[in-house]
N, C-alpha and C. Protein backbone atom coordinates (compact mmCIF):
# COMPACT_ATOMS: atom_id res chain seq x y z
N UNK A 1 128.86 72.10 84.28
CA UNK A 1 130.20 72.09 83.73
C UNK A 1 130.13 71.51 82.32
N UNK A 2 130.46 72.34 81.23
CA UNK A 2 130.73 71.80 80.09
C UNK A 2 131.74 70.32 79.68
N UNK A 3 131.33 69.71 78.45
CA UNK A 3 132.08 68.54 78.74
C UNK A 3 133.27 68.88 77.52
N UNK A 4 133.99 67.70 77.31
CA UNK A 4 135.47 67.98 76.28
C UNK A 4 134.56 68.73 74.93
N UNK A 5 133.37 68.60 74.58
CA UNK A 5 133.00 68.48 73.22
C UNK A 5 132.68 69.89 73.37
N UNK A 6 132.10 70.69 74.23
CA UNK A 6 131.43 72.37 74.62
C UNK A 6 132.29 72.93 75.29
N UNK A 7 131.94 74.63 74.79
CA UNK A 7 132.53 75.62 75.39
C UNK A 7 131.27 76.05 76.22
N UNK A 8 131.67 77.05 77.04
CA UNK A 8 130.29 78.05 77.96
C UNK A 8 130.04 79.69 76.72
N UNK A 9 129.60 80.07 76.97
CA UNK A 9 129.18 81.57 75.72
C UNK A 9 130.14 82.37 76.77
N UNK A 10 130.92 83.20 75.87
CA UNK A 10 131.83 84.28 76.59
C UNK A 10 131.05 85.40 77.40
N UNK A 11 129.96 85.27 77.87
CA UNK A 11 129.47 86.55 78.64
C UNK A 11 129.79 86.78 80.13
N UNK A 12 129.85 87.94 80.30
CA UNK A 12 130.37 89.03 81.36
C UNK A 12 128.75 88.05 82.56
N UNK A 13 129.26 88.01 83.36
CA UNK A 13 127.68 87.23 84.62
C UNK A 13 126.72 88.73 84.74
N UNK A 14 127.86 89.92 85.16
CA UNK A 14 127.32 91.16 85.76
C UNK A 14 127.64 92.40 84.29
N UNK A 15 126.59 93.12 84.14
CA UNK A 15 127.15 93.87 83.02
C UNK A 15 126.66 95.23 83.31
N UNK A 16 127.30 96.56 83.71
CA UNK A 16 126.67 97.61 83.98
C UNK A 16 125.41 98.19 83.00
N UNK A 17 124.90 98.64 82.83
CA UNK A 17 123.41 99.17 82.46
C UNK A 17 124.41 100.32 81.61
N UNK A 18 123.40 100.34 80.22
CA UNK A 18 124.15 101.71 79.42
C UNK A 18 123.92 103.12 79.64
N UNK A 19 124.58 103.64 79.33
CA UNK A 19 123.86 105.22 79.57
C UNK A 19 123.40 105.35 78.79
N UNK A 20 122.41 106.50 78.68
CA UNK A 20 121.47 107.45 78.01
C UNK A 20 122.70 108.41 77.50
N UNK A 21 121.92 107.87 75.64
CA UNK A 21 123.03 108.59 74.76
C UNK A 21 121.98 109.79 73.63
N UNK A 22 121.43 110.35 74.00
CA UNK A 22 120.28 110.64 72.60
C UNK A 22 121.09 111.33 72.12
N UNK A 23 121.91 112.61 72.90
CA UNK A 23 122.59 113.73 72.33
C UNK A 23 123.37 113.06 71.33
N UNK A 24 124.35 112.45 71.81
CA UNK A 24 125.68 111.69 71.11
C UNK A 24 125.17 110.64 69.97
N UNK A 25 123.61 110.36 70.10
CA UNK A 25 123.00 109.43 68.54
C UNK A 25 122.48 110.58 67.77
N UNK A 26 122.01 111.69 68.16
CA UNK A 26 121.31 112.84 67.67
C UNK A 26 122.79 113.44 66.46
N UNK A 27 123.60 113.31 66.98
CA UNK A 27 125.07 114.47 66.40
C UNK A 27 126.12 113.22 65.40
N UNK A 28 125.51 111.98 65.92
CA UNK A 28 126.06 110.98 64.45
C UNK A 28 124.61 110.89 63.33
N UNK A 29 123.57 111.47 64.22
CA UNK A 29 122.47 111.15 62.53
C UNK A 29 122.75 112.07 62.05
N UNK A 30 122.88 113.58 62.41
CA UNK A 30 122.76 114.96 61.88
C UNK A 30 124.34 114.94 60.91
N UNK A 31 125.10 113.99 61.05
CA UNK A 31 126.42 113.68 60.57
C UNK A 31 125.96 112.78 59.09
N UNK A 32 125.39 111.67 59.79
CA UNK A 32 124.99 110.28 58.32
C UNK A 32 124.22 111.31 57.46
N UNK A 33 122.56 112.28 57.80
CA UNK A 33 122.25 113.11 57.27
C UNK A 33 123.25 114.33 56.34
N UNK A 34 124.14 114.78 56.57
CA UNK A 34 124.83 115.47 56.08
C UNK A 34 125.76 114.78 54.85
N UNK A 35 126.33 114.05 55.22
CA UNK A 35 126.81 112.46 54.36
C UNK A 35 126.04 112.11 53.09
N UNK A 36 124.75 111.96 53.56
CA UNK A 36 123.77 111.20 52.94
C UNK A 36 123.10 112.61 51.90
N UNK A 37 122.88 113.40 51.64
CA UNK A 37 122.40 114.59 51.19
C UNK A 37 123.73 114.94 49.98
N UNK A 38 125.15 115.09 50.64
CA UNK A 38 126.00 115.09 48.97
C UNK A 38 126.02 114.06 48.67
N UNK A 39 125.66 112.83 48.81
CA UNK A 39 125.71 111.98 48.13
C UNK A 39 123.85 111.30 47.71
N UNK A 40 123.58 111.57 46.50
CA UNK A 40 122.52 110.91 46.13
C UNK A 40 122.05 109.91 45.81
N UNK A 41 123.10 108.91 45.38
CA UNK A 41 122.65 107.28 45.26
C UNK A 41 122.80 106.91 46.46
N UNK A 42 123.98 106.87 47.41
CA UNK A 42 123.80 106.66 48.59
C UNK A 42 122.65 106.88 49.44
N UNK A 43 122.51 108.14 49.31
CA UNK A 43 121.02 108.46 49.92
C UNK A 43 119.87 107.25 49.68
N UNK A 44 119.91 106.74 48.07
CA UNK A 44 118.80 106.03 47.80
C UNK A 44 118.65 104.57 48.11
N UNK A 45 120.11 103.64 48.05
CA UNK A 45 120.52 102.60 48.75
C UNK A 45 120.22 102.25 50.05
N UNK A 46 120.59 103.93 50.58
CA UNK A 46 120.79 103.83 52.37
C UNK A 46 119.52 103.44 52.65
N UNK A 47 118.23 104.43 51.95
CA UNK A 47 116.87 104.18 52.31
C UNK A 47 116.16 103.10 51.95
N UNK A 48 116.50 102.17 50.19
CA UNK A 48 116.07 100.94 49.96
C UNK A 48 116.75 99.59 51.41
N UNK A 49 117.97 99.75 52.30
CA UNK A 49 117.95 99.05 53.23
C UNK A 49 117.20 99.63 54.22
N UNK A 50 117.68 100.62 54.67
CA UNK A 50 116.52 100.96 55.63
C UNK A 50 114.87 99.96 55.89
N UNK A 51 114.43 100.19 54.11
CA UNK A 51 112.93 100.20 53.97
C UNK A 51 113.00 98.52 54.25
N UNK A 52 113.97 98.04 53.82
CA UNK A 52 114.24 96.25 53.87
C UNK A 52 114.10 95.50 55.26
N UNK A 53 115.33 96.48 56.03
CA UNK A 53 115.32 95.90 57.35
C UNK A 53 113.97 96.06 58.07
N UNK A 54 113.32 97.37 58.02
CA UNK A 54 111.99 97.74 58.31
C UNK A 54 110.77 96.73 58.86
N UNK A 55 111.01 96.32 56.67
CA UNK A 55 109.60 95.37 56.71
C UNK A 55 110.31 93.80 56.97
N UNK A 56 110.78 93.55 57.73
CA UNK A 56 111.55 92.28 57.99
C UNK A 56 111.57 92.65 59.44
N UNK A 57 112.03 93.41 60.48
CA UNK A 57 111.50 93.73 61.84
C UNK A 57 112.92 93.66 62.60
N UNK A 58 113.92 94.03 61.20
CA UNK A 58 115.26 94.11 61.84
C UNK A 58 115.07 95.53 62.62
N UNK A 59 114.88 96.31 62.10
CA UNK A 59 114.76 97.67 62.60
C UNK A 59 113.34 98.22 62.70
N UNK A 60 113.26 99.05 63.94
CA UNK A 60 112.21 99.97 64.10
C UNK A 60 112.53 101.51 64.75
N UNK A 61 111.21 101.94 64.36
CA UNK A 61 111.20 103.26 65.25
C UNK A 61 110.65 103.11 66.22
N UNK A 62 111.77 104.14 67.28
CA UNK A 62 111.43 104.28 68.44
C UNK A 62 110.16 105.86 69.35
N UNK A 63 109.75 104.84 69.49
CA UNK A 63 108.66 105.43 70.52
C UNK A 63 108.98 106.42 71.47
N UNK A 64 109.29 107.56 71.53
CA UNK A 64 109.71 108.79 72.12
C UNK A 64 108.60 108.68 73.59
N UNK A 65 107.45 108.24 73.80
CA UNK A 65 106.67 108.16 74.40
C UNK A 65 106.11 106.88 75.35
N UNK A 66 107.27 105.66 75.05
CA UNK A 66 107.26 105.00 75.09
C UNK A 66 107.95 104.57 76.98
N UNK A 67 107.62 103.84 77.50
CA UNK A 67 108.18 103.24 79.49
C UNK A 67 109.33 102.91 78.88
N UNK A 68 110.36 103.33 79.49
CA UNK A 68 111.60 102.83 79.24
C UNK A 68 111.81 101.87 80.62
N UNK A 69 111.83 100.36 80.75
CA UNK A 69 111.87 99.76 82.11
C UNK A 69 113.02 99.22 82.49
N UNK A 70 113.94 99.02 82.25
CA UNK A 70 115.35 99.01 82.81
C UNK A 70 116.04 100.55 82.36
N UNK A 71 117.14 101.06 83.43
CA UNK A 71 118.05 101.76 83.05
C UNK A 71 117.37 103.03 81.99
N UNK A 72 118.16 103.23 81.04
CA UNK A 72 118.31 104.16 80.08
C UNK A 72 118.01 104.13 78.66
N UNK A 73 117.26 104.68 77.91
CA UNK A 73 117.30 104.40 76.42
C UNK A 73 118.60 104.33 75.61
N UNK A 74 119.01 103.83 75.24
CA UNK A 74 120.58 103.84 74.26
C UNK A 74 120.44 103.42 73.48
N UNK A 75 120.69 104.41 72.43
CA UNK A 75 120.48 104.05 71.01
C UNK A 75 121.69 103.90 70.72
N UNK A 76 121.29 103.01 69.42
CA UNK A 76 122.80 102.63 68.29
C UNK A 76 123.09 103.50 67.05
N UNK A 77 123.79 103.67 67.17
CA UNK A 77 124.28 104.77 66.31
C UNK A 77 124.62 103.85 64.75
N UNK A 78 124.15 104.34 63.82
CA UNK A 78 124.65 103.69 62.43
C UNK A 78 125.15 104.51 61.55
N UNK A 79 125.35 104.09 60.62
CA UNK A 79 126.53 104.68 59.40
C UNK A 79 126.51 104.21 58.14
N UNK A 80 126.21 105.04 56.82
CA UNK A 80 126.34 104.25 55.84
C UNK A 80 127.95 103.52 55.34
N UNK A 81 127.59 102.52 54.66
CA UNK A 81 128.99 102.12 54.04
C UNK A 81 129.70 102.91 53.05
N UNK A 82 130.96 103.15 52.90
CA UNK A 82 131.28 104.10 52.24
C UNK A 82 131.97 103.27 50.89
């Protein structure tokens, strides 16, 4: 039991497992791609973060070939800033 000075972290105890989204991440990249192509500085920004988060280990690529061991692969869908 927390005391007067703490809260507990707002999390759910039980949390259902995500679905498997590739289609629905596949049809927002083919979207950011489309986005990203009339626009050319954007394009070049989008990829200088990209390359940032990268080598810092915010982001990676995923392993198509890879044990998926709980549930489902679910990817996050991103977006440049407009």
């Amino acid at each position: 039991m927390a005391d007067m000075n703490e809260v507990s972290l707002p999390w759910k105890e039980y949390q259902p497992l995500l679905t498997e989204n590739y289609k629905v991440a596949v049809s927002c990249l083919n979207c950011v791609l489309k986005c990203l192509r009339r626009n050319p500085e954007l394009f070049t920004e989008y990829n200088r973060i990209e390359d940032k988060q990268s080598s810092k280990g915010i982001i990676s690529e995923v392993d198509p070939c890879a044990e998926v061991k709980v549930g489902h692969l679910h990817y996050l869908p991103h977006h440049p800033r407009r």
